[in-house]
N, C-alpha and C. Protein backbone atom coordinates (compact mmCIF):
# COMPACT_ATOMS: atom_id res chain seq x y z
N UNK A 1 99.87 -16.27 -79.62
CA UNK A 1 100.24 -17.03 -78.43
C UNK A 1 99.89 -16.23 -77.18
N UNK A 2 99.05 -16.85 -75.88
CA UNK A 2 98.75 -16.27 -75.10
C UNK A 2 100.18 -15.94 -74.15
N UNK A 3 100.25 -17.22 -73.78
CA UNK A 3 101.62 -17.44 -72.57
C UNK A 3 102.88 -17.73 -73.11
N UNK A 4 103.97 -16.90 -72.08
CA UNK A 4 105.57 -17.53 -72.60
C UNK A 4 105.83 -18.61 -71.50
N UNK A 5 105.63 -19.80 -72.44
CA UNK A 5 106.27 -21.02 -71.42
C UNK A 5 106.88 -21.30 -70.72
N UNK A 6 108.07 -20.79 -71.30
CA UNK A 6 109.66 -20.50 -70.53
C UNK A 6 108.96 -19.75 -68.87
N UNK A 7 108.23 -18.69 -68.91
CA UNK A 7 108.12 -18.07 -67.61
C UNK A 7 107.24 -18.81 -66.83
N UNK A 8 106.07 -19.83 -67.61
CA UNK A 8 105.25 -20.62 -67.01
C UNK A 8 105.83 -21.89 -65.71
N UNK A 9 106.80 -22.21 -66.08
CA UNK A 9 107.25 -23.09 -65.40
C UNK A 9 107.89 -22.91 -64.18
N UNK A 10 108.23 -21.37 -64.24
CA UNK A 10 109.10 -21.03 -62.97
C UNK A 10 107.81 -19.96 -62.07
N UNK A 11 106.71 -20.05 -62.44
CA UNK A 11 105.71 -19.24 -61.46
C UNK A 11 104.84 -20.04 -60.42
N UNK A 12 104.50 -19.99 -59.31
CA UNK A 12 103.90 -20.69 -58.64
C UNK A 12 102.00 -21.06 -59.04
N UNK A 13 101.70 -21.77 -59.35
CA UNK A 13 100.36 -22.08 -59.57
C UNK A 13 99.45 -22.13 -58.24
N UNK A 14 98.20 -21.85 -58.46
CA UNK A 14 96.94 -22.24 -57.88
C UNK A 14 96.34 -23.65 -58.31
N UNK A 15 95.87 -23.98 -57.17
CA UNK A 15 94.47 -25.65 -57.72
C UNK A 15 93.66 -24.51 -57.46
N UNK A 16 92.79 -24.58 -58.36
CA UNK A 16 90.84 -23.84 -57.99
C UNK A 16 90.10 -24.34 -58.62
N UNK A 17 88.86 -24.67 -58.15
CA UNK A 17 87.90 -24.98 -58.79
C UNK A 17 86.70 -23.66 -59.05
N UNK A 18 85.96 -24.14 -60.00
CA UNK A 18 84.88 -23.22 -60.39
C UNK A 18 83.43 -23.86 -60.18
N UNK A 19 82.24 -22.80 -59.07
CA UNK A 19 81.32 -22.70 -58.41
C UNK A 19 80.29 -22.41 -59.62
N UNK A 20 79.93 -22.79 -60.19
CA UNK A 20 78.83 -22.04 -61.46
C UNK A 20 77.73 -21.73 -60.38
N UNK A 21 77.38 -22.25 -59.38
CA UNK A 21 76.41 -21.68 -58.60
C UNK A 21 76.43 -20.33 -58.01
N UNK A 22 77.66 -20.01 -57.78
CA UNK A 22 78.13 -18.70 -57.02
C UNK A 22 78.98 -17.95 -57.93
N UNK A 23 79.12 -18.27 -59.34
CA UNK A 23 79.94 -17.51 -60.34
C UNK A 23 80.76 -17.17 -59.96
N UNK A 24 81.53 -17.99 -59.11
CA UNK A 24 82.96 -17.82 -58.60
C UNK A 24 83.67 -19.12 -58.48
N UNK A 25 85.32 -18.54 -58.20
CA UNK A 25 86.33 -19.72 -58.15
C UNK A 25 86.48 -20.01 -56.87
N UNK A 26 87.46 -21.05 -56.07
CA UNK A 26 87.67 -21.35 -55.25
C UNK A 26 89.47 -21.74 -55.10
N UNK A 27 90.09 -21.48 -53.76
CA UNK A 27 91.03 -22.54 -53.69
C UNK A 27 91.11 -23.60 -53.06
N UNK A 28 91.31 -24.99 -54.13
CA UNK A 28 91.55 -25.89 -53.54
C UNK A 28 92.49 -26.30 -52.25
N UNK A 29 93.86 -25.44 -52.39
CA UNK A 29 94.68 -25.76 -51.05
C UNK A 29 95.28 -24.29 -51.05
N UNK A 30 96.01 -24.00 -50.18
CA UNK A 30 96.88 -23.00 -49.76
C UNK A 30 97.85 -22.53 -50.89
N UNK A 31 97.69 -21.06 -50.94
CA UNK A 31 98.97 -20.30 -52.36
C UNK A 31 99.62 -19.60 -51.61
N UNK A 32 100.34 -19.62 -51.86
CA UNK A 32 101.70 -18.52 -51.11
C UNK A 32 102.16 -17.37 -52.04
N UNK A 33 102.83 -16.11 -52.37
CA UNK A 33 103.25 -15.61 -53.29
C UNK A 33 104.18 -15.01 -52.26
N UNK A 34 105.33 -14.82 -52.86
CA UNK A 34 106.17 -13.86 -52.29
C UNK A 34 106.51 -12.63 -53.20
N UNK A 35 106.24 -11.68 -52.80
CA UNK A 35 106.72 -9.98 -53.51
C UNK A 35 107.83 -9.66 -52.90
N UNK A 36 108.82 -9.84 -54.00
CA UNK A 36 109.82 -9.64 -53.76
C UNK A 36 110.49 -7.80 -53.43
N UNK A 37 109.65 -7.12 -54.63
CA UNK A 37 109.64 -6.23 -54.37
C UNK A 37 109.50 -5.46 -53.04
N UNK A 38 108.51 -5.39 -52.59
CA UNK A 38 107.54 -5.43 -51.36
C UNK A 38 108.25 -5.67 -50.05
N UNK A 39 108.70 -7.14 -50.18
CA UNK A 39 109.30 -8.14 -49.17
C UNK A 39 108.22 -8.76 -48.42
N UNK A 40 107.22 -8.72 -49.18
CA UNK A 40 106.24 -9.55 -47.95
C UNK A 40 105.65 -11.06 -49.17
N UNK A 41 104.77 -11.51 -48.16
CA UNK A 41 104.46 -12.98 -48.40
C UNK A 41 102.96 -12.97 -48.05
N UNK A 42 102.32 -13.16 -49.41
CA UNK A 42 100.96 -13.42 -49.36
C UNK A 42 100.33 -14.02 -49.32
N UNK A 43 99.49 -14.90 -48.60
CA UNK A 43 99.12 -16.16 -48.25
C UNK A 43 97.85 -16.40 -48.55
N UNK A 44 96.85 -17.08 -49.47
CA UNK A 44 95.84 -17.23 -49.06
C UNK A 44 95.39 -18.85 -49.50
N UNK A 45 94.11 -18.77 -48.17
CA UNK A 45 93.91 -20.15 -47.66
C UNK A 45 93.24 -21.06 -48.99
N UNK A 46 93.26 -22.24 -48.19
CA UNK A 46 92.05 -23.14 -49.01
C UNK A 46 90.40 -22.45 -48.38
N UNK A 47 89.62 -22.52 -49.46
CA UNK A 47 88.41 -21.83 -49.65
C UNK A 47 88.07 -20.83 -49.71
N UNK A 48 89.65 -19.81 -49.96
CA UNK A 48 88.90 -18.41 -50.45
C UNK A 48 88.88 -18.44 -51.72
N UNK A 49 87.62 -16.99 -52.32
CA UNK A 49 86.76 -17.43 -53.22
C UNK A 49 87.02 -15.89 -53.70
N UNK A 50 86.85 -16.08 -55.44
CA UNK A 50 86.73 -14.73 -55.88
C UNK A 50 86.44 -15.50 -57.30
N UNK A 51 86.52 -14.11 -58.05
CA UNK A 51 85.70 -14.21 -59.33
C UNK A 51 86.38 -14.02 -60.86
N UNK A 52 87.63 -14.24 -60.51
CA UNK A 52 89.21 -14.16 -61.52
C UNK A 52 88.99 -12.55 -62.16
N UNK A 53 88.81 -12.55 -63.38
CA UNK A 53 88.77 -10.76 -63.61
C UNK A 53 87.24 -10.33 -63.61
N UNK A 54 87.26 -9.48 -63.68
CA UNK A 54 85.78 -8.91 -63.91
C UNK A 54 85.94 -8.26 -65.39
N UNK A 55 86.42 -8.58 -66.72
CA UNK A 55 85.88 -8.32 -67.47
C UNK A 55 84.57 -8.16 -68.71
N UNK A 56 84.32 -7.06 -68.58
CA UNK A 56 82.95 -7.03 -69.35
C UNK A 56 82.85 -7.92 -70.40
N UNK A 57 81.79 -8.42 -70.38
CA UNK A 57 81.86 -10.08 -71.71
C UNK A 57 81.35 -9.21 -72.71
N UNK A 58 81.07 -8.10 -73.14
CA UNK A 58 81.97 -7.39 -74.62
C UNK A 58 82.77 -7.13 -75.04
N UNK A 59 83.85 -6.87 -73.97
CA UNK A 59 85.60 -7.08 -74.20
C UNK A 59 86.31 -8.66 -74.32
N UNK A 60 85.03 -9.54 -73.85
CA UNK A 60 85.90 -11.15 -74.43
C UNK A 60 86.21 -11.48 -75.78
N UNK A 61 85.86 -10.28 -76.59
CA UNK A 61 86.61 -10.59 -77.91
C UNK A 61 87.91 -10.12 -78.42
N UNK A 62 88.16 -9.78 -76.98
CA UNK A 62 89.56 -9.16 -77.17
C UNK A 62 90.38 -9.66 -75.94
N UNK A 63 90.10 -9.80 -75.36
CA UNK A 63 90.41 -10.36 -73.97
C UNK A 63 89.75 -11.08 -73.08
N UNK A 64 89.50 -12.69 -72.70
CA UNK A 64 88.69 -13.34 -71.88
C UNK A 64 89.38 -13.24 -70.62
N UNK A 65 88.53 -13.47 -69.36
CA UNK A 65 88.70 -13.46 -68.14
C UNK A 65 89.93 -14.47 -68.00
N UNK A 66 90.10 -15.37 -68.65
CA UNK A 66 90.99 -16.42 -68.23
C UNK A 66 92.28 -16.17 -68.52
N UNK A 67 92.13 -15.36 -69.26
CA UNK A 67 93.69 -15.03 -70.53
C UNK A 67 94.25 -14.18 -69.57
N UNK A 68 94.33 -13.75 -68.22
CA UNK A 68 94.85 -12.77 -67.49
C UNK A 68 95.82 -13.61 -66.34
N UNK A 69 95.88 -14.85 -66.45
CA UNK A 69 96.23 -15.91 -65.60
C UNK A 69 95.49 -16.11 -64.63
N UNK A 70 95.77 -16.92 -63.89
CA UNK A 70 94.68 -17.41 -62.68
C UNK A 70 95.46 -16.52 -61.77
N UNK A 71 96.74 -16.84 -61.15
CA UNK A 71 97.08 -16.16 -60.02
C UNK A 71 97.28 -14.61 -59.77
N UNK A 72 97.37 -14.35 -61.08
CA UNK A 72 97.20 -12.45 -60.62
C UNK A 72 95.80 -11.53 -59.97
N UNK A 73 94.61 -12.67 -61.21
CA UNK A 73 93.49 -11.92 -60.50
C UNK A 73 92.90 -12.52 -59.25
N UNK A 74 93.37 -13.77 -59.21
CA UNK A 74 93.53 -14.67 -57.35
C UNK A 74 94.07 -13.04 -56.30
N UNK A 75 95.24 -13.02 -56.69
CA UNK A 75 96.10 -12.32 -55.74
C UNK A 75 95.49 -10.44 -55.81
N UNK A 76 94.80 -10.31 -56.92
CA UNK A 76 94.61 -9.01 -57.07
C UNK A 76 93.81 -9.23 -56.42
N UNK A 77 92.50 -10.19 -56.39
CA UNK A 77 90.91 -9.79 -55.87
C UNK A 77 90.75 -10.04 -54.11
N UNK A 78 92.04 -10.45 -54.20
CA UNK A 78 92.33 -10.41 -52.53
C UNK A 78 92.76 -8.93 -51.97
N UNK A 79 93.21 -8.72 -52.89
CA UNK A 79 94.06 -7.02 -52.73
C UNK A 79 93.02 -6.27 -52.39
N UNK A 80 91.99 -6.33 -53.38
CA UNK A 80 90.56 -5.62 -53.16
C UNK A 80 90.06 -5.67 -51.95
N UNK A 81 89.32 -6.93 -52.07
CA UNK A 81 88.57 -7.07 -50.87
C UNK A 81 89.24 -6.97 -49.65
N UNK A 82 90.69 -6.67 -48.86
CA UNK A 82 91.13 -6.40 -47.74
C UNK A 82 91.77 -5.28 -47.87
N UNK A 83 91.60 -4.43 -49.01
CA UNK A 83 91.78 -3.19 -49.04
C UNK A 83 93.49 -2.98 -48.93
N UNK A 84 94.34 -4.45 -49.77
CA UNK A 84 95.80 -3.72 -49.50
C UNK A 84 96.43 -4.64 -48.38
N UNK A 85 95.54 -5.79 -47.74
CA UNK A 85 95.48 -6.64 -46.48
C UNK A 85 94.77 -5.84 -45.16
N UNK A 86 94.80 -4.43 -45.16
CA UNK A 86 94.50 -4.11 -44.40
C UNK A 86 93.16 -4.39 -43.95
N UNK A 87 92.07 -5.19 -44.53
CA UNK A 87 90.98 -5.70 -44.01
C UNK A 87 90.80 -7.54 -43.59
N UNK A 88 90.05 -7.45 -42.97
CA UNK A 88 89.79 -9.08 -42.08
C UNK A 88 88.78 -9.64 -43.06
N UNK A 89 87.72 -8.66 -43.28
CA UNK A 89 86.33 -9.02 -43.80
C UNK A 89 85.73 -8.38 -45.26
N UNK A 90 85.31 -9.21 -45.55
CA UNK A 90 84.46 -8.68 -47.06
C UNK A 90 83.08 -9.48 -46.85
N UNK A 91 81.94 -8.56 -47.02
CA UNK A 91 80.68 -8.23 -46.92
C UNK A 91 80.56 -9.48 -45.75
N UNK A 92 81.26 -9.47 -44.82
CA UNK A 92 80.72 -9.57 -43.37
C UNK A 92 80.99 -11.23 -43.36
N UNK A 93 82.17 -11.52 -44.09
CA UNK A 93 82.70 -13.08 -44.32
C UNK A 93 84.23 -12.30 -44.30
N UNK A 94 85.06 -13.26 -43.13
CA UNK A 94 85.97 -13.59 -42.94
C UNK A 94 86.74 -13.48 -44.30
N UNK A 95 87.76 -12.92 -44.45
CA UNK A 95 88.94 -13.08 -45.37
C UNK A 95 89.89 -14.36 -45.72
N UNK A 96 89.84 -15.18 -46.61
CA UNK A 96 90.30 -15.93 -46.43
C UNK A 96 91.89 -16.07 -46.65
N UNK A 97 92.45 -15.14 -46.25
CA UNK A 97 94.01 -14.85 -46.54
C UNK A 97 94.66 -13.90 -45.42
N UNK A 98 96.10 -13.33 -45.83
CA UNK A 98 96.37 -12.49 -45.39
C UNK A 98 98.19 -12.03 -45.77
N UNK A 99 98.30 -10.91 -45.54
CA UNK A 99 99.86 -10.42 -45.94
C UNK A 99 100.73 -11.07 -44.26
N UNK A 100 101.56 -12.07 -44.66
CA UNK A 100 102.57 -12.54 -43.30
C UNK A 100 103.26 -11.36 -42.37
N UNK A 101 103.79 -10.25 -43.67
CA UNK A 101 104.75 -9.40 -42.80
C UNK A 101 103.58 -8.39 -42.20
N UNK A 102 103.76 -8.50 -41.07
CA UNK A 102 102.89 -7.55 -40.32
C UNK A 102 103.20 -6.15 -40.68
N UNK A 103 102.11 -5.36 -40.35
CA UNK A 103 102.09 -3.58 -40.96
C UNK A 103 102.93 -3.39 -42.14
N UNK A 104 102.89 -4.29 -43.15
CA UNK A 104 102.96 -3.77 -44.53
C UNK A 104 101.48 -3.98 -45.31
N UNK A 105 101.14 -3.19 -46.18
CA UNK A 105 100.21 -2.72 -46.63
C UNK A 105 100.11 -2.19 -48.05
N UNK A 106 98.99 -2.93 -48.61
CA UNK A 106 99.63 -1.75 -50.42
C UNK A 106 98.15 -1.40 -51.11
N UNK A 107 98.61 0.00 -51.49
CA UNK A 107 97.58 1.21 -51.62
C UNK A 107 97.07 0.37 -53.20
N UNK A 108 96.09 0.87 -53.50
CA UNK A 108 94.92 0.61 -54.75
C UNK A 108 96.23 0.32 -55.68
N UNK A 109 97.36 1.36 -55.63
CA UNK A 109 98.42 1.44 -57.15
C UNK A 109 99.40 0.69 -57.11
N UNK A 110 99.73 -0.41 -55.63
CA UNK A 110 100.53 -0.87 -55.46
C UNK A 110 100.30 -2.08 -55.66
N UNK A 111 98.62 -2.47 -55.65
CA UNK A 111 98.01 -3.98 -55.85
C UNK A 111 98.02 -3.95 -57.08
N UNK A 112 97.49 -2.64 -57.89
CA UNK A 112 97.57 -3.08 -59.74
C UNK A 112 98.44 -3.25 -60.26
N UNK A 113 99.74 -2.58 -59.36
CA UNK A 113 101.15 -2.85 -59.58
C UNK A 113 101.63 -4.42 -59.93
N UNK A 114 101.59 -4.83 -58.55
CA UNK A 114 101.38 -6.13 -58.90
C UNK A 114 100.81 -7.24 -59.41
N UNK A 115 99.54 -7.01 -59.93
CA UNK A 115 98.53 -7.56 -61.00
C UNK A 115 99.23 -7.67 -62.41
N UNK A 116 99.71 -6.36 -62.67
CA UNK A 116 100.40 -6.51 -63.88
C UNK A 116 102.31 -6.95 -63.64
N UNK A 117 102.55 -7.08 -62.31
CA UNK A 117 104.20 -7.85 -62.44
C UNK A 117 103.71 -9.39 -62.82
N UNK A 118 102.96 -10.15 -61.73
CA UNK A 118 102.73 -11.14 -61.94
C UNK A 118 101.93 -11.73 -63.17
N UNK A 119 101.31 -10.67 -63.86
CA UNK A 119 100.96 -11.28 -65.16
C UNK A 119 102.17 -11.61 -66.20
N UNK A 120 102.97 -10.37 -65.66
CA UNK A 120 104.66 -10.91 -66.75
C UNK A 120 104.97 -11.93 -66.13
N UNK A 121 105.24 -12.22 -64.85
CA UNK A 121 105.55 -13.77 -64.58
C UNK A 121 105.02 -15.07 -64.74
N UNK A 122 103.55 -15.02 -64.97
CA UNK A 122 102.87 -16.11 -65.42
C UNK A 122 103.01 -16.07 -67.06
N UNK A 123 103.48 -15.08 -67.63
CA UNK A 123 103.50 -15.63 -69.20
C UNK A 123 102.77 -14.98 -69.98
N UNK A 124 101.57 -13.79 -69.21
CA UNK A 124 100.77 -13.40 -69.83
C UNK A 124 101.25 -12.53 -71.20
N UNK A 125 100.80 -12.33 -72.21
CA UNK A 125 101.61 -11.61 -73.14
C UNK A 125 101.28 -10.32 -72.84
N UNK A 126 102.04 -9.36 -73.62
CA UNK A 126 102.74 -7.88 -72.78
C UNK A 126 101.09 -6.92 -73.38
N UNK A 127 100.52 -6.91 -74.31
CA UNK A 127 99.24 -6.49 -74.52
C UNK A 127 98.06 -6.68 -73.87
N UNK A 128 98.02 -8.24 -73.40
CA UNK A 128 97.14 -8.55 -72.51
C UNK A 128 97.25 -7.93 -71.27
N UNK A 129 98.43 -7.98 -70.81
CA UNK A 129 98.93 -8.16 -69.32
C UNK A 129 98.23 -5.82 -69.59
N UNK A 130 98.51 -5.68 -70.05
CA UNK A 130 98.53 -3.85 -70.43
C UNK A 130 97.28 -3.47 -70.31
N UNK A 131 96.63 -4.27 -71.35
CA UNK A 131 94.66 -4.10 -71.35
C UNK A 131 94.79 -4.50 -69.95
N UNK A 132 94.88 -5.75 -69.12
CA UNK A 132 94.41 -5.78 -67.75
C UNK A 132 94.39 -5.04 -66.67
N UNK A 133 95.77 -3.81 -66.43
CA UNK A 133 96.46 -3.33 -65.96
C UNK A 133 95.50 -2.51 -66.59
N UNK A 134 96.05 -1.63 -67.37
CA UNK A 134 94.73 -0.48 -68.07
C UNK A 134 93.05 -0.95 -66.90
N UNK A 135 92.52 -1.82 -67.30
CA UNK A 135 91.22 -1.73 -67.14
C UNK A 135 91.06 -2.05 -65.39
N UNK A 136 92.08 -2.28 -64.63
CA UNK A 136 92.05 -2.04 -63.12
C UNK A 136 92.25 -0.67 -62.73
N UNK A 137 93.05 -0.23 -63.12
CA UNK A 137 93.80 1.63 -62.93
C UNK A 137 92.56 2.34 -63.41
N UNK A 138 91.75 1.99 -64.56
CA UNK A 138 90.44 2.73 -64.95
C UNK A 138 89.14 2.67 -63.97
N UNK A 139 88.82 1.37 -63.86
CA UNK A 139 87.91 0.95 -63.43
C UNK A 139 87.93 0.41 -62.08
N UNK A 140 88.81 -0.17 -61.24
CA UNK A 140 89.11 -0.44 -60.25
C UNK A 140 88.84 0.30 -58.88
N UNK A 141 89.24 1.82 -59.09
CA UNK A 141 88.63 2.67 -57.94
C UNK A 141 87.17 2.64 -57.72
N UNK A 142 85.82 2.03 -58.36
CA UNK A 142 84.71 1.75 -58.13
C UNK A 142 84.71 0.77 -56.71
N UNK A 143 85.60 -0.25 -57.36
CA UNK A 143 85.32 -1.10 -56.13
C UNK A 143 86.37 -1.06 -55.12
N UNK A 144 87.20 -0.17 -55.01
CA UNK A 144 88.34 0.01 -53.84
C UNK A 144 87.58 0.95 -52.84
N UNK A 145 86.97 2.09 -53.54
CA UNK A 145 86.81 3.00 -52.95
C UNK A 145 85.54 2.86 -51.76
N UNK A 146 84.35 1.70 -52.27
CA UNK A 146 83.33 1.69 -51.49
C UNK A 146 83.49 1.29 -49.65
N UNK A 147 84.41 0.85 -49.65
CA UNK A 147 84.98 0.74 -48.26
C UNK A 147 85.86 1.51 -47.36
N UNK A 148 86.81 2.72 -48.35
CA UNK A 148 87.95 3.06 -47.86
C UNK A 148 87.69 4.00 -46.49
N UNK A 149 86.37 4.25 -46.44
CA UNK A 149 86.35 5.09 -45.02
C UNK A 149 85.98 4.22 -43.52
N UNK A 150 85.96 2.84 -43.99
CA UNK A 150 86.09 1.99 -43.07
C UNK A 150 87.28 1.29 -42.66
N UNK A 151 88.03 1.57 -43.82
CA UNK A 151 89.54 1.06 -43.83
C UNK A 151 90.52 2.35 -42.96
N UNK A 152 90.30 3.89 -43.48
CA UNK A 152 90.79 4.81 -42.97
C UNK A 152 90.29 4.48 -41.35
N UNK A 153 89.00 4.28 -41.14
CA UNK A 153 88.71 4.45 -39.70
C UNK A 153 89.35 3.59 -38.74
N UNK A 154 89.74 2.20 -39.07
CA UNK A 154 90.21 1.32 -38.49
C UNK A 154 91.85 1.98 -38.28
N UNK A 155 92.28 2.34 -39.49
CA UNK A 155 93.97 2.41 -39.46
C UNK A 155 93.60 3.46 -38.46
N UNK A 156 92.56 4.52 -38.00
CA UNK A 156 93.02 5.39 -37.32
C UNK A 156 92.83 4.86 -35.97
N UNK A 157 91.91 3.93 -35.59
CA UNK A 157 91.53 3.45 -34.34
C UNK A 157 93.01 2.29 -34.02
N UNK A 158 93.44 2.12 -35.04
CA UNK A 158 94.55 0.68 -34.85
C UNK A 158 95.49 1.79 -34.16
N UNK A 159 96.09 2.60 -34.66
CA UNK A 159 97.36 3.79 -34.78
C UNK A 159 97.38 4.91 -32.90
């Protein structure tokens, strides 16, 4: 069994559609998440676009991209590309989201953090949700890191 039902019903869903032209997803309307932890509220719009997990399709025999839920790697690949919220732009396109509570912010370990809470809340089972979590904490600093001295430069010019 992939998902626990029981938790399915009480998590907030995404509408998205899928771009086979652009090998990416879309949102149909506006998602909200609230981190409770955190205390902030994550918002992102209708038409932002990402690519659900990036797992290697030699690991889909153990784990497919889909089996990770929709809204964690929604909410993670936003994490990425604004570096934590702290960015507007990814490759020179507008962000289509953003964190509500102003100057809160969350570091590379605080987004995988939450990748793997919200996979327990969508149902994901506790192995899956682990491999996912595993393979962001491994692999993930590739793509956090290619920006972070544009991210440092801003927080220092913002500050």
């Amino acid at each position: 069994m992939v998902c626990n039902q029981e938790l399915i019903s009480k998590f907030p869903r995404a509408k998205v559609s899928y771009i086979p032209e652009e090998d990416a997803w879309t949102l149909e309307e506006e998602y909200c998440y609230e981190d409770k932890i955190k205390g902030t509220k994550i918002i992102l719009h209708k038409g932002f676009s990402f690519d659900l997990s990036s797992i290697p399709r030699f690991l889909w025999i153990i784990c497919g991209t889909h089996e990770l839920s929709l809204e964690a790697p929604l909410i993670h690949d936003f994490m990425y590309m604004s570096k934590g919220g702290k960015k507007m732009y990814f490759n020179q396109k507008p962000i289509l989201g953003n964190i509500e509570t102003k100057e809160i912010f969350y570091s590379r370990k605080e987004a995988d953090k939450l990748f793997r809470k919200m996979m327990q809340e969508a149902g994901v089972s506790k192995w899956r949700g682990l491999f996912g979590y595993m393979g962001v904490r491994l692999f993930g600093g590739m793509y956090w890191k290619p920006n972070q001295k544009v991210v440092d430069n801003l927080t220092m010019a913002v500050n």
